[in-house]
N, C-alpha and C. Protein backbone atom coordinates (compact mmCIF):
# COMPACT_ATOMS: atom_id res chain seq x y z
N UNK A 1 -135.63 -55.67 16.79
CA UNK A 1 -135.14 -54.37 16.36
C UNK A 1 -133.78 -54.56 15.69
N UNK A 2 -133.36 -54.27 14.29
CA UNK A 2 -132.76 -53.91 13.74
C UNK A 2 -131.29 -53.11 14.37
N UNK A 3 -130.10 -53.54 14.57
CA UNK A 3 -128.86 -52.93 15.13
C UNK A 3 -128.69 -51.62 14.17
N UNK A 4 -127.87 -50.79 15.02
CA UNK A 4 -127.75 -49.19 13.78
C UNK A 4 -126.68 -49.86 12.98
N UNK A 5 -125.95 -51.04 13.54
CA UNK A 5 -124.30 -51.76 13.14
C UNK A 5 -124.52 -53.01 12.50
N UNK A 6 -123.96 -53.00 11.14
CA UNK A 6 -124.00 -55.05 10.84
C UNK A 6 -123.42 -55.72 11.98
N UNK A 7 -123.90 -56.72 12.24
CA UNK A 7 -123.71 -57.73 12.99
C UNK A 7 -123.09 -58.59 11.69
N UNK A 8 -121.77 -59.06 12.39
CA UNK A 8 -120.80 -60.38 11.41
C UNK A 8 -121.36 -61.41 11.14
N UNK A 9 -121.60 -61.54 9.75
CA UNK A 9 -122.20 -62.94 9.54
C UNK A 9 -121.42 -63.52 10.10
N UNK A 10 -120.15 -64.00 10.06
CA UNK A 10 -119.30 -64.94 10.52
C UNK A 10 -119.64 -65.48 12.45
N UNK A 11 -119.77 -64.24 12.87
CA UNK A 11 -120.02 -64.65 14.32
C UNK A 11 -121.53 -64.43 14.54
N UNK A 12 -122.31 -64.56 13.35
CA UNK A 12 -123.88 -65.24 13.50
C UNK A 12 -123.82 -66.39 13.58
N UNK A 13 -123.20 -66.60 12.47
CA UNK A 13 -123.37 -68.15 11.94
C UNK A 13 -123.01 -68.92 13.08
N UNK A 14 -121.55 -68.73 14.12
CA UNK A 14 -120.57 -69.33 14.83
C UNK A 14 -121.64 -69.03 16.16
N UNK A 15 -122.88 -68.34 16.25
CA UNK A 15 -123.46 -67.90 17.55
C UNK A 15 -122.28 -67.28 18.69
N UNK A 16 -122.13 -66.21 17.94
CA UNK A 16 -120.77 -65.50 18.79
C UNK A 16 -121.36 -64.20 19.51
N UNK A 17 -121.59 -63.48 20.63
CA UNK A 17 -121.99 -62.76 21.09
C UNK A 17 -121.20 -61.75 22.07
N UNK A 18 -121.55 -60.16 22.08
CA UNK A 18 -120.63 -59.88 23.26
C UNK A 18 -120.68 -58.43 23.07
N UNK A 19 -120.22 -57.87 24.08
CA UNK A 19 -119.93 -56.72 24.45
C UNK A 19 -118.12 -55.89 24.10
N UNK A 20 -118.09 -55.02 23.35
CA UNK A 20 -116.82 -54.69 23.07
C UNK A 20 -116.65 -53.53 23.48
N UNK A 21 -115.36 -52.91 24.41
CA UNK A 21 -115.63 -51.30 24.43
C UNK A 21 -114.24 -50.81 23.78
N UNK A 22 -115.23 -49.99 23.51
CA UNK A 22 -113.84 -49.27 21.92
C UNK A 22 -113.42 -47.73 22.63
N UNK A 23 -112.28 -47.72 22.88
CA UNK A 23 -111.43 -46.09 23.87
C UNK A 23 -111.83 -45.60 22.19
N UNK A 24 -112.41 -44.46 22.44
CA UNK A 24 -112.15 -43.28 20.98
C UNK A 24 -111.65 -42.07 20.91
N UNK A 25 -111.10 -41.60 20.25
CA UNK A 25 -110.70 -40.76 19.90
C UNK A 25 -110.78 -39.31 18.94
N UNK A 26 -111.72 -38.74 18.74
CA UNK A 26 -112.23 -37.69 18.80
C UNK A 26 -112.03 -36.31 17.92
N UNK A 27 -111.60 -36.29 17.02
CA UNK A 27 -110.73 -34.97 16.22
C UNK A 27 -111.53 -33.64 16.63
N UNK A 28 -111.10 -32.54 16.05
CA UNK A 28 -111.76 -30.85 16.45
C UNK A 28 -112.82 -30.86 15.46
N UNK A 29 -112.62 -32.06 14.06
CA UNK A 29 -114.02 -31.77 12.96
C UNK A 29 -115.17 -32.87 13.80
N UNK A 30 -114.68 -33.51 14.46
CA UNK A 30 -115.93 -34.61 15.09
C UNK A 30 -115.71 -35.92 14.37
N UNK A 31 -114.65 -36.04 13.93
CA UNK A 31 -113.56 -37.65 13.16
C UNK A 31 -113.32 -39.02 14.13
N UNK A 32 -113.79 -39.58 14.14
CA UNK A 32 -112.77 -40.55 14.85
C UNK A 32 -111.40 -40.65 14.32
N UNK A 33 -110.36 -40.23 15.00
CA UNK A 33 -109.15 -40.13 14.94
C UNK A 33 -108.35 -41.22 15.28
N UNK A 34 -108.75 -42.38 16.22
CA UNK A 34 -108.02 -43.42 16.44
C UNK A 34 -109.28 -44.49 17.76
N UNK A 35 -108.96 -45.62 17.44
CA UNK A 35 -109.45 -46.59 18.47
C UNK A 35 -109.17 -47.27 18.73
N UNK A 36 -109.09 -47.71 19.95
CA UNK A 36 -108.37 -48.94 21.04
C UNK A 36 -109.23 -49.73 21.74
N UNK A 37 -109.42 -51.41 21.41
CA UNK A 37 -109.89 -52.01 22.09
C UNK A 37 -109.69 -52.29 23.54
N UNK A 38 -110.31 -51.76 24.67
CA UNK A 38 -110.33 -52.32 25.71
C UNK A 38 -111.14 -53.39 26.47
N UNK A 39 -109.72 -54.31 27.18
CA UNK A 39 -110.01 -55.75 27.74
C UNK A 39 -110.60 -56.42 26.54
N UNK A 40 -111.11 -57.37 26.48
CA UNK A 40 -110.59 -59.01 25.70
C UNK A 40 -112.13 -58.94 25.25
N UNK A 41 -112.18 -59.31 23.54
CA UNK A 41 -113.85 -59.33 23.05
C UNK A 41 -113.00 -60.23 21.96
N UNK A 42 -114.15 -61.12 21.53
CA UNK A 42 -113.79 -61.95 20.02
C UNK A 42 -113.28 -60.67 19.11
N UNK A 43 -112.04 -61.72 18.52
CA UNK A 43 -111.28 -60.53 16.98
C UNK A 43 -112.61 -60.28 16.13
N UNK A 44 -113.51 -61.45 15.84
CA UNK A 44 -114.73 -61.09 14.86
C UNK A 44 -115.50 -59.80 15.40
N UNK A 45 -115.87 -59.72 16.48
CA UNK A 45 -116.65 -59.07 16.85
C UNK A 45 -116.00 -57.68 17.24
N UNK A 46 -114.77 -57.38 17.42
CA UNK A 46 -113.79 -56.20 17.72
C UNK A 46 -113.54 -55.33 16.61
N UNK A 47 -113.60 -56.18 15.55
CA UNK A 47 -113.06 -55.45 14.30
C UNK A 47 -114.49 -55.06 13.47
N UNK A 48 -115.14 -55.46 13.90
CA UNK A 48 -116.75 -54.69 13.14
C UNK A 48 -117.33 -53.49 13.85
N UNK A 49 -116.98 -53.73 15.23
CA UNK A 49 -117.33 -52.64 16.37
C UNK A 49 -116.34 -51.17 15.76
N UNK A 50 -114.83 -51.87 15.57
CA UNK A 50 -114.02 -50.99 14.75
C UNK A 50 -114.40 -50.17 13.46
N UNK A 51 -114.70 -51.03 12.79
CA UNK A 51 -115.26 -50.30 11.37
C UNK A 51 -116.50 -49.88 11.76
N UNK A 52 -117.41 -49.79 12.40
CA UNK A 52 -118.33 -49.27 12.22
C UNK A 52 -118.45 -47.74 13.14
N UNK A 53 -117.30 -47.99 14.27
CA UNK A 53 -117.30 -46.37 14.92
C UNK A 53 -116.34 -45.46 13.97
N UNK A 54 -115.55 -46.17 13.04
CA UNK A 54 -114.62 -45.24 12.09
C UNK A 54 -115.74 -44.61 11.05
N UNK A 55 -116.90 -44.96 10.83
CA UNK A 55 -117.72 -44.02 9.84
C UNK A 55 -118.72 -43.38 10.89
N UNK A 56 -118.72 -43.34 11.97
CA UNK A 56 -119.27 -42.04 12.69
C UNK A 56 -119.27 -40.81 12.39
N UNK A 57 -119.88 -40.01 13.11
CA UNK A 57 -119.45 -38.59 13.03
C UNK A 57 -119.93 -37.95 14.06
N UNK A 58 -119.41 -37.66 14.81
CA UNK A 58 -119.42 -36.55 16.14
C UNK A 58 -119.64 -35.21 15.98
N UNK A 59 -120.07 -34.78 17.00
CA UNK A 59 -120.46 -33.54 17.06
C UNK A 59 -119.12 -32.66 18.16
N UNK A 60 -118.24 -32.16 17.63
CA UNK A 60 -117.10 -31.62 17.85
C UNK A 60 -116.99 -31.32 19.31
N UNK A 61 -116.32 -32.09 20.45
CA UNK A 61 -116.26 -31.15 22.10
C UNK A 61 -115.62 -29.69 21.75
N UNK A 62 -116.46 -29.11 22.50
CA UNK A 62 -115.71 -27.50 22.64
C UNK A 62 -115.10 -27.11 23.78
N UNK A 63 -114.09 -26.30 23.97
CA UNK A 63 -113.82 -26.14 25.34
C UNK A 63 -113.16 -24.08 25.16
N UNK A 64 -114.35 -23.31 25.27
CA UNK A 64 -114.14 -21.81 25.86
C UNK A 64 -114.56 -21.56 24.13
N UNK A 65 -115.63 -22.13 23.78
CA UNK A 65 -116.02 -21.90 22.48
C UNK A 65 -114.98 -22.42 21.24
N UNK A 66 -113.97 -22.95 21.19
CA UNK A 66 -113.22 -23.53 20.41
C UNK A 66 -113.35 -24.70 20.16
N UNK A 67 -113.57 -25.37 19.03
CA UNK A 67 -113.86 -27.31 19.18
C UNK A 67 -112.08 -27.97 19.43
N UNK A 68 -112.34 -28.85 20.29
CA UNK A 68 -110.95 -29.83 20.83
C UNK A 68 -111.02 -31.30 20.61
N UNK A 69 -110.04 -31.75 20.77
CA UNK A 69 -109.87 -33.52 20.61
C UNK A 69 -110.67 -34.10 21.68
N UNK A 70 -111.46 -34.87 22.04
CA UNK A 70 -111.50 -35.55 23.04
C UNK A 70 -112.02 -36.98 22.99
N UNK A 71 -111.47 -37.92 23.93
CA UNK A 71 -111.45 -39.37 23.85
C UNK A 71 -112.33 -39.98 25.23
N UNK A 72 -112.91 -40.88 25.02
CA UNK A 72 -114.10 -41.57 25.66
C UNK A 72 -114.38 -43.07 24.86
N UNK A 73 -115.00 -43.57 25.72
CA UNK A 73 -115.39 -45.42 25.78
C UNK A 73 -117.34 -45.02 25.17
N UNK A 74 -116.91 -46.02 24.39
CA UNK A 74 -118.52 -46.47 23.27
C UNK A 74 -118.08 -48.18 23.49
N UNK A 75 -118.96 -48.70 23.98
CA UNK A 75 -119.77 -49.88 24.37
C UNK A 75 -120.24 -50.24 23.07
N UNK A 76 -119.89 -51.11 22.22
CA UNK A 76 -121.00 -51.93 21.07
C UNK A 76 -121.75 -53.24 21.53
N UNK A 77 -122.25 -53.57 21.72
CA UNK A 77 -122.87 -55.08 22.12
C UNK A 77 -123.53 -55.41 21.11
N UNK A 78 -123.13 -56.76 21.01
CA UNK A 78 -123.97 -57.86 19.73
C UNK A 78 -124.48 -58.90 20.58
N UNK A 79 -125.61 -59.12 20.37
CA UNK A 79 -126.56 -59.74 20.58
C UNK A 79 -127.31 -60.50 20.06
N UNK A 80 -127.46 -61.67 19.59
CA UNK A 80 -128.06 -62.70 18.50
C UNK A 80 -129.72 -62.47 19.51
N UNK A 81 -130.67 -62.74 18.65
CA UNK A 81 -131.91 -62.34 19.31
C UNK A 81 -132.81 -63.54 19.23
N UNK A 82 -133.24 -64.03 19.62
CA UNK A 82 -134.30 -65.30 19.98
C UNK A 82 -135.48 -65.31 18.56
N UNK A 83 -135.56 -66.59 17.89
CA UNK A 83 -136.57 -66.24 16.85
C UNK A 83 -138.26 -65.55 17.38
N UNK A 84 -138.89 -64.71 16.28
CA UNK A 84 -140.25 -64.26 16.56
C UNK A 84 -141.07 -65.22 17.19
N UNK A 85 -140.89 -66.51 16.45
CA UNK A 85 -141.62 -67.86 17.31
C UNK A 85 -141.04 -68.54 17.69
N UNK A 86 -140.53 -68.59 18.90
CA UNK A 86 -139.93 -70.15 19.39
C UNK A 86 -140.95 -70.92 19.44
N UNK A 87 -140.23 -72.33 19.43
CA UNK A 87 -140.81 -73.59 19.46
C UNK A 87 -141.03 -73.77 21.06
N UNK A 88 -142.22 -74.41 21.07
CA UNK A 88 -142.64 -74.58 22.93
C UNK A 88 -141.86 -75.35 23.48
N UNK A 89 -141.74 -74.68 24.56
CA UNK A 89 -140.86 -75.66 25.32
C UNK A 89 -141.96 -76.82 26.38
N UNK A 90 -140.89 -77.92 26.35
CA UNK A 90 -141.73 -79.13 26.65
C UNK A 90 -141.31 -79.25 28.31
């Protein structure tokens, strides 16, 4: 299956893998307004997780029918995937 996110050639090629969680930040139009890597993920793999939650688009939190800012953790994980055929193992 196909990621919704490019995966970095650079940390294909390098077989680089991992889990990144990105703090976000939230505007009243549904913007990502700002993001903060939390705890320790490859720079390759941090900064694609980055660009790719900055072209999101949210669906605005409301609070008493008014839309508000609000900030929450999105998990990206990259995952290199095993070929369709592996070779048998001996």
């Amino acid at each position: 299956m196909p990621y919704p996110y490019p995966y970095p050639s650079e940390a294909k090629r390098a077989g680089i893998e991992g889990r990144v969680m990105v703090g976000i930040e939230v505007d009243e139009r549904g913007n990502v307004a700002s993001t903060t890597i939390i705890g320790e993920s490859p720079k390759v793999l941090a900064d694609a997780a980055v660009a790719t939650l900055k072209q999101w688009k949210f669906r605005p939190h409301t609070y008493r029918g008014v839309p508000v800012k609000a900030r929450f953790r999105q998990p990206i994980t990259f995952k290199l995937t095993p070929p369709d055929d592996p070779a048998p193992s001996q």
